[in-house]
PDB file of N, CA and C in Angstrom:
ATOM      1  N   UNK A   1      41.928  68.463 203.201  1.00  0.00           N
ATOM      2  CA  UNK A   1      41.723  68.611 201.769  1.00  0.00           C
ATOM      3  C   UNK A   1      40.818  67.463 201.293  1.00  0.00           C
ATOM      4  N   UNK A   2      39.467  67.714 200.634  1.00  0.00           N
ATOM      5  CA  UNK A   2      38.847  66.716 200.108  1.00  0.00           C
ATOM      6  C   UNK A   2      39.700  65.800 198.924  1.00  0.00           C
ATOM      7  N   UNK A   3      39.394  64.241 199.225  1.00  0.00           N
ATOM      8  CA  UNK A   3      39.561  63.519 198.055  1.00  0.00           C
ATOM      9  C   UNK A   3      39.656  63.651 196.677  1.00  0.00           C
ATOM     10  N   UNK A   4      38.627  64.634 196.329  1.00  0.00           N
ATOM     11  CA  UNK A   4      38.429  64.937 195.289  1.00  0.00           C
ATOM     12  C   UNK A   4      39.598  65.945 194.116  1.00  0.00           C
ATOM     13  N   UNK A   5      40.041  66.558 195.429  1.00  0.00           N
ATOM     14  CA  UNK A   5      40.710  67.872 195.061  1.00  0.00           C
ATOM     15  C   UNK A   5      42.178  67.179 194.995  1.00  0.00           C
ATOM     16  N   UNK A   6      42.838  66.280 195.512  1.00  0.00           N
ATOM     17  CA  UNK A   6      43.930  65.081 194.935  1.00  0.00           C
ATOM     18  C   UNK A   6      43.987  64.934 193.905  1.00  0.00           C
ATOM     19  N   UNK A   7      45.094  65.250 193.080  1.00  0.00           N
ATOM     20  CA  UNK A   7      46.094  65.196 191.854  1.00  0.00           C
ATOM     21  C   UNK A   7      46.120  63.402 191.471  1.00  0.00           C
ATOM     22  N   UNK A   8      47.343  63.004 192.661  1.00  0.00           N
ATOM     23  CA  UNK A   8      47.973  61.689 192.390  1.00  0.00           C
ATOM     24  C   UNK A   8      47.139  61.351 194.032  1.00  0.00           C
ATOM     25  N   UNK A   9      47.241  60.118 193.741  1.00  0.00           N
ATOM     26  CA  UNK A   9      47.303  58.932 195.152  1.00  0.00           C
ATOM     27  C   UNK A   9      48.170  58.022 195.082  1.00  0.00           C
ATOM     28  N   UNK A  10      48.869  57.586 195.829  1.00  0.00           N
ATOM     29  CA  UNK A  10      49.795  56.416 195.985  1.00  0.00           C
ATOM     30  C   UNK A  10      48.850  55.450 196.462  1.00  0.00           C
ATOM     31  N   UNK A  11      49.080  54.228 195.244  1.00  0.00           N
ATOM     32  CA  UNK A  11      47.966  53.216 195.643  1.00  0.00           C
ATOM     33  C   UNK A  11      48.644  52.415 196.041  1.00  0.00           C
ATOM     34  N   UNK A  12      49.895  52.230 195.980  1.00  0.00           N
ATOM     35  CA  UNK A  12      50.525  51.816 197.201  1.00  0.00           C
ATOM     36  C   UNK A  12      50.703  51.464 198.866  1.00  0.00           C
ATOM     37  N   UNK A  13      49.874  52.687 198.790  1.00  0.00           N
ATOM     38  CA  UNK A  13      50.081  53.424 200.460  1.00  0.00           C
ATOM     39  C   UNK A  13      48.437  52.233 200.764  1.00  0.00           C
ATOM     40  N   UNK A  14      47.594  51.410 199.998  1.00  0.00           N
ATOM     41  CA  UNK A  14      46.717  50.989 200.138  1.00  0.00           C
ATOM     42  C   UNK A  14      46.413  49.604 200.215  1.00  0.00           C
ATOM     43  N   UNK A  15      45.498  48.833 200.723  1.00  0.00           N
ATOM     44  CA  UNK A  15      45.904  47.104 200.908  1.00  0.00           C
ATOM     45  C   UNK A  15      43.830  46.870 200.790  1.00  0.00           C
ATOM     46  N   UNK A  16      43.695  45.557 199.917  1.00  0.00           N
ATOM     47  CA  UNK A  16      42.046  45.291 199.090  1.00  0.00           C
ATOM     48  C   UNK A  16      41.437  45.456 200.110  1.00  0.00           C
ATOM     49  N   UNK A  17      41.726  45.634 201.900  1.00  0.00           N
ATOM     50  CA  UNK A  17      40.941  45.648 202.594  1.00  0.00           C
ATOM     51  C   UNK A  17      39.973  47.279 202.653  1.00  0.00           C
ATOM     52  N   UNK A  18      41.002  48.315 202.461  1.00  0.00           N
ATOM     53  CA  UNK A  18      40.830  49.115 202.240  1.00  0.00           C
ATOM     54  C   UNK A  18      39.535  49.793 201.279  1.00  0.00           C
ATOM     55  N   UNK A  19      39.702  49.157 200.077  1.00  0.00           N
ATOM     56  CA  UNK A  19      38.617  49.426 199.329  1.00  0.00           C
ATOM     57  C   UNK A  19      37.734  48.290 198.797  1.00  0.00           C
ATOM     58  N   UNK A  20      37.521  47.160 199.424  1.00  0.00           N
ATOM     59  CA  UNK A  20      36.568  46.090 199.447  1.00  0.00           C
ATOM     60  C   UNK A  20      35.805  45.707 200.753  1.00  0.00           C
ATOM     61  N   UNK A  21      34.909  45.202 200.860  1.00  0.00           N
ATOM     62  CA  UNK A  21      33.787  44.703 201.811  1.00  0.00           C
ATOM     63  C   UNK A  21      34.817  43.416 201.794  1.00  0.00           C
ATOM     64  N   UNK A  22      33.950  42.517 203.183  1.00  0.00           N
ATOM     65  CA  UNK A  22      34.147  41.203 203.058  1.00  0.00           C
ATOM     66  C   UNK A  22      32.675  41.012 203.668  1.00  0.00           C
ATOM     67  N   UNK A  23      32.255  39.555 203.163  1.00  0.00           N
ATOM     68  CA  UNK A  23      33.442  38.886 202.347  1.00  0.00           C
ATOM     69  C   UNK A  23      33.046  39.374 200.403  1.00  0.00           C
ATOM     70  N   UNK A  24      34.480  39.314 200.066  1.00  0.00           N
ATOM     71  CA  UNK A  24      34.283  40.006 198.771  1.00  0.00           C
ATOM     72  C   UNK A  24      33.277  38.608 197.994  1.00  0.00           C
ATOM     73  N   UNK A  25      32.995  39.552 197.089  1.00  0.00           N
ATOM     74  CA  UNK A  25      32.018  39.156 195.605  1.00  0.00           C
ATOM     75  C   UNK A  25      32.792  38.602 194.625  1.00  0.00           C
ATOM     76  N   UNK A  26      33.433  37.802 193.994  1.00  0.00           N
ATOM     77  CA  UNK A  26      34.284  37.460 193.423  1.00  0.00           C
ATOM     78  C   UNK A  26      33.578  36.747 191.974  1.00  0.00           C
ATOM     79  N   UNK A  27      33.806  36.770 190.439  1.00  0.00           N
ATOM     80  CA  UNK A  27      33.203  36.431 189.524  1.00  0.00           C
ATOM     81  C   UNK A  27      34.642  35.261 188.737  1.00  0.00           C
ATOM     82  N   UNK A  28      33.792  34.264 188.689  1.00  0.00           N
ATOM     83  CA  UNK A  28      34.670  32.674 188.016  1.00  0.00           C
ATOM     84  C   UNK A  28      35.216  33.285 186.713  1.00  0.00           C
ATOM     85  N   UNK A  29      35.933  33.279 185.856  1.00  0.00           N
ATOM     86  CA  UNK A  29      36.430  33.088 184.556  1.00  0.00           C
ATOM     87  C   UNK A  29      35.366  33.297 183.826  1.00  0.00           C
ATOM     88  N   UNK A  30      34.819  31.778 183.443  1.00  0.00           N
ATOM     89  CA  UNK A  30      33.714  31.647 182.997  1.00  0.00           C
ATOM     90  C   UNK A  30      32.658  31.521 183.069  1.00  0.00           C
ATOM     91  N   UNK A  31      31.612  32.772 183.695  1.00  0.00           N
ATOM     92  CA  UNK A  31      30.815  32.291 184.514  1.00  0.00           C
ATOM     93  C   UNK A  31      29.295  32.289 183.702  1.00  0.00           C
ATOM     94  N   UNK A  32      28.501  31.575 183.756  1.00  0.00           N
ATOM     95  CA  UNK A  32      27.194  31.709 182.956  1.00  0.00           C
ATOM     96  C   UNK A  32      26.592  33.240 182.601  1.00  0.00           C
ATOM     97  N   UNK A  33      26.036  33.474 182.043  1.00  0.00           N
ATOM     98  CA  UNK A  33      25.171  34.745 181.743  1.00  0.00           C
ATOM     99  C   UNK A  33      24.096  34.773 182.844  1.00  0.00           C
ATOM    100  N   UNK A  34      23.637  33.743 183.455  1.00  0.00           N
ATOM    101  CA  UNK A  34      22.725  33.957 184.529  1.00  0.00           C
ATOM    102  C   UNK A  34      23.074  34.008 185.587  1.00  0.00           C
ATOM    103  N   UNK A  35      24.842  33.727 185.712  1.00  0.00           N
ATOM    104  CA  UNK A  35      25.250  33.974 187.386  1.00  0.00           C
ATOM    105  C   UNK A  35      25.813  35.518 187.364  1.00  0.00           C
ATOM    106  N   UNK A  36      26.236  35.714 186.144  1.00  0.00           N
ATOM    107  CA  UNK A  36      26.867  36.970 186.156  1.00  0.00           C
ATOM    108  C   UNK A  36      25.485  38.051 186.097  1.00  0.00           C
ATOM    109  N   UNK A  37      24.802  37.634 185.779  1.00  0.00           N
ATOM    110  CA  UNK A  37      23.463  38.913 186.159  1.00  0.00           C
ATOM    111  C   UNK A  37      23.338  38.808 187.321  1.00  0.00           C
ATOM    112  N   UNK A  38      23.005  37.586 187.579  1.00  0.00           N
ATOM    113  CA  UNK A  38      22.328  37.679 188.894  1.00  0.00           C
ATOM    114  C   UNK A  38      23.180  38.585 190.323  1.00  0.00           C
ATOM    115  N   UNK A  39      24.309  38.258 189.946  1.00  0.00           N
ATOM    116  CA  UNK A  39      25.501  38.995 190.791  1.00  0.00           C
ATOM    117  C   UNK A  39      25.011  40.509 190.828  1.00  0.00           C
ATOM    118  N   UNK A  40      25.086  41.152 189.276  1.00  0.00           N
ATOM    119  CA  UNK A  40      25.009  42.402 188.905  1.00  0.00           C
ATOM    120  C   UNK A  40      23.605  42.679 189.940  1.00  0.00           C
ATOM    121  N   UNK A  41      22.668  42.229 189.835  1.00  0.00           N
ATOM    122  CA  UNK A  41      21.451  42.569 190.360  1.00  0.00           C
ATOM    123  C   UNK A  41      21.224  42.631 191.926  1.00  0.00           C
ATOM    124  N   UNK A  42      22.063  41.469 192.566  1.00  0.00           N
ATOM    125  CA  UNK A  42      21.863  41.087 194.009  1.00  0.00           C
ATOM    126  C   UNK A  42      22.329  42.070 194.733  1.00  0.00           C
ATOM    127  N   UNK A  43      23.683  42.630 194.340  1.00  0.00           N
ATOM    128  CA  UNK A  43      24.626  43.650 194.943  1.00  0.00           C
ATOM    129  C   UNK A  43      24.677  44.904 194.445  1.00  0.00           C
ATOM    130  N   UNK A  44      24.963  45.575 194.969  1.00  0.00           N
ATOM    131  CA  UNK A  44      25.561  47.269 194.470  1.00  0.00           C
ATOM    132  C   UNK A  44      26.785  47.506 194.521  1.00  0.00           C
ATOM    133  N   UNK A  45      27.635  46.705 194.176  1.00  0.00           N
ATOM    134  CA  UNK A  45      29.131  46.918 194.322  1.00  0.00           C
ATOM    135  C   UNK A  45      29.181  47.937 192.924  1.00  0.00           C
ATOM    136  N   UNK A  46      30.147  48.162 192.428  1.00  0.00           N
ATOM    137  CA  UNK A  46      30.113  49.093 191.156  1.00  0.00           C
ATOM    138  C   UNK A  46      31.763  47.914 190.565  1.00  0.00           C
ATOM    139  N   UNK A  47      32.175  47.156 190.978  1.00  0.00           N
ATOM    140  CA  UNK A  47      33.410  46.363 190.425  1.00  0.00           C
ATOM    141  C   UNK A  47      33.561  44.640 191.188  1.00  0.00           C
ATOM    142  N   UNK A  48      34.172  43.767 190.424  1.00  0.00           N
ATOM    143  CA  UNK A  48      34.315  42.278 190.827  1.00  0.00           C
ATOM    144  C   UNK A  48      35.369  42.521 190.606  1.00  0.00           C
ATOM    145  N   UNK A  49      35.961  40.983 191.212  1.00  0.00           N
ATOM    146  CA  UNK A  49      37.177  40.627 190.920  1.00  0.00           C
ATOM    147  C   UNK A  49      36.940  39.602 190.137  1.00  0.00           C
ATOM    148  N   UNK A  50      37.657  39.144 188.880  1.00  0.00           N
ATOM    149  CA  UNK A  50      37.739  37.698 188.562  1.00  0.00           C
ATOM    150  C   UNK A  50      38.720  36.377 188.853  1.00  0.00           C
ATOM    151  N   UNK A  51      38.275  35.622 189.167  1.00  0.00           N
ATOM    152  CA  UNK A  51      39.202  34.570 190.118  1.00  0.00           C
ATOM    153  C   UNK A  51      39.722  33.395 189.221  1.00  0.00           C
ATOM    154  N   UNK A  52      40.828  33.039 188.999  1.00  0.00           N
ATOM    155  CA  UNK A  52      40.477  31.686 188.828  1.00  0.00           C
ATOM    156  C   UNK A  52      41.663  30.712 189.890  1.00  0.00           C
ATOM    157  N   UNK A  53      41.304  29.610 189.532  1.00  0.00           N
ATOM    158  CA  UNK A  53      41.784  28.340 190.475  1.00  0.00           C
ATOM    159  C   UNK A  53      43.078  28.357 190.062  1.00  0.00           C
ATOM    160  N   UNK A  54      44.279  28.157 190.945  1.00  0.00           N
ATOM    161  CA  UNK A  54      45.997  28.357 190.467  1.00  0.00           C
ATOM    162  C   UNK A  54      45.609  26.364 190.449  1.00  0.00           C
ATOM    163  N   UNK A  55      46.371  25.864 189.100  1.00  0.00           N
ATOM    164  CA  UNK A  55      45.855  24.241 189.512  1.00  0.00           C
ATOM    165  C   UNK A  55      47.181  23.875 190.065  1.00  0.00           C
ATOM    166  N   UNK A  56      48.337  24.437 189.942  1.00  0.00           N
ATOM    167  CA  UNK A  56      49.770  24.245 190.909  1.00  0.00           C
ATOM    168  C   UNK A  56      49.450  24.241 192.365  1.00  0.00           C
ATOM    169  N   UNK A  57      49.121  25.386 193.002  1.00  0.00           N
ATOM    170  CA  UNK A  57      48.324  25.618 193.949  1.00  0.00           C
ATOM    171  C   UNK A  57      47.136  25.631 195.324  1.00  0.00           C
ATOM    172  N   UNK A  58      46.569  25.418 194.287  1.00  0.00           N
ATOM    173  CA  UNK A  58      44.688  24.929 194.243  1.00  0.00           C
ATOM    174  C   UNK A  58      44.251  26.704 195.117  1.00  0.00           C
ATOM    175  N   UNK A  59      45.084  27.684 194.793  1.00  0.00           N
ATOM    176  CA  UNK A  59      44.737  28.433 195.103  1.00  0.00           C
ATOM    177  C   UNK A  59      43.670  29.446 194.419  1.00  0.00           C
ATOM    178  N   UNK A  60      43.215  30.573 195.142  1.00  0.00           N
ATOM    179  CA  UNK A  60      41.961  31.160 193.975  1.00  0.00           C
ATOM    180  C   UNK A  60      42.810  32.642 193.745  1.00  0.00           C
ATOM    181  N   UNK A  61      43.206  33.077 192.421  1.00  0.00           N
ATOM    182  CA  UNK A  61      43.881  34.148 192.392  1.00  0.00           C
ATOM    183  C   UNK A  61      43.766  34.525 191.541  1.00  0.00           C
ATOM    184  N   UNK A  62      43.337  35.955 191.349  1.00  0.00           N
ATOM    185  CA  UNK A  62      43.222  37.026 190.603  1.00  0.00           C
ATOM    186  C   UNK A  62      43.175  37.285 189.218  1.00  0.00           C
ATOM    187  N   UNK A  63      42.321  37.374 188.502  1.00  0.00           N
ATOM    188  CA  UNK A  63      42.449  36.952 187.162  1.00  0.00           C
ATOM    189  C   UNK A  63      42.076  38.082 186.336  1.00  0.00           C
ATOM    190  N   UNK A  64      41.304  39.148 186.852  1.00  0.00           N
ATOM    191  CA  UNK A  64      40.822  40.295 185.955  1.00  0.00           C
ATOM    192  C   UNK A  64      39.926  41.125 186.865  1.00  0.00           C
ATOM    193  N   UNK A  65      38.785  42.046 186.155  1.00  0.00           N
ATOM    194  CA  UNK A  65      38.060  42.817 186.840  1.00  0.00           C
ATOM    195  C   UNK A  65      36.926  43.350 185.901  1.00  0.00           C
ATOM    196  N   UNK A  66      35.534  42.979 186.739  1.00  0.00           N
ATOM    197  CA  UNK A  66      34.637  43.494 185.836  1.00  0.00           C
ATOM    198  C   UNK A  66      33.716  44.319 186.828  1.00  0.00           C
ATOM    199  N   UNK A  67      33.746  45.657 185.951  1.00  0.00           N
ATOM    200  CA  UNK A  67      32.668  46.324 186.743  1.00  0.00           C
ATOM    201  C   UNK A  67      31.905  46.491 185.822  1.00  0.00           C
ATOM    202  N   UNK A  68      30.486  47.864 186.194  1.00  0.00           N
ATOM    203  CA  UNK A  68      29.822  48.202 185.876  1.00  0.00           C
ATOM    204  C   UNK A  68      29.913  49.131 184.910  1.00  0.00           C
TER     205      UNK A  68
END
């Protein structure tokens, strides 16, 4: 049965490797107007992730999502 023709998906049943490249494209919080074009332009992804720094941590984790 094509993809297409699917009702529901369990996105569950799924892990970021699945539907991301590596190494992923990832966009800062706040990132300039000229890095965030330049991103848009360099790649053909159709979605980012936004990251920021955990400062408990110092880890980089998940903060939003910007696509196209």
């Amino acid at each position: 049965m094509p993809l297409w023709y699917v009702t529901r998906i369990n996105l569950e049943l799924f892990e970021a490797g699945d539907v991301m490249s590596h190494p992923v494209t990832t966009i800062a919080t706040r990132p300039s107007v000229y890095s965030l074009a330049r991103v848009l332009l360099d790649t053909h992804h159709s979605g980012f992730p936004v990251t920021q720094i955990n400062h408990d941590t110092g880890n980089e984790v998940a903060h939003g999502l910007i696509t196209r």
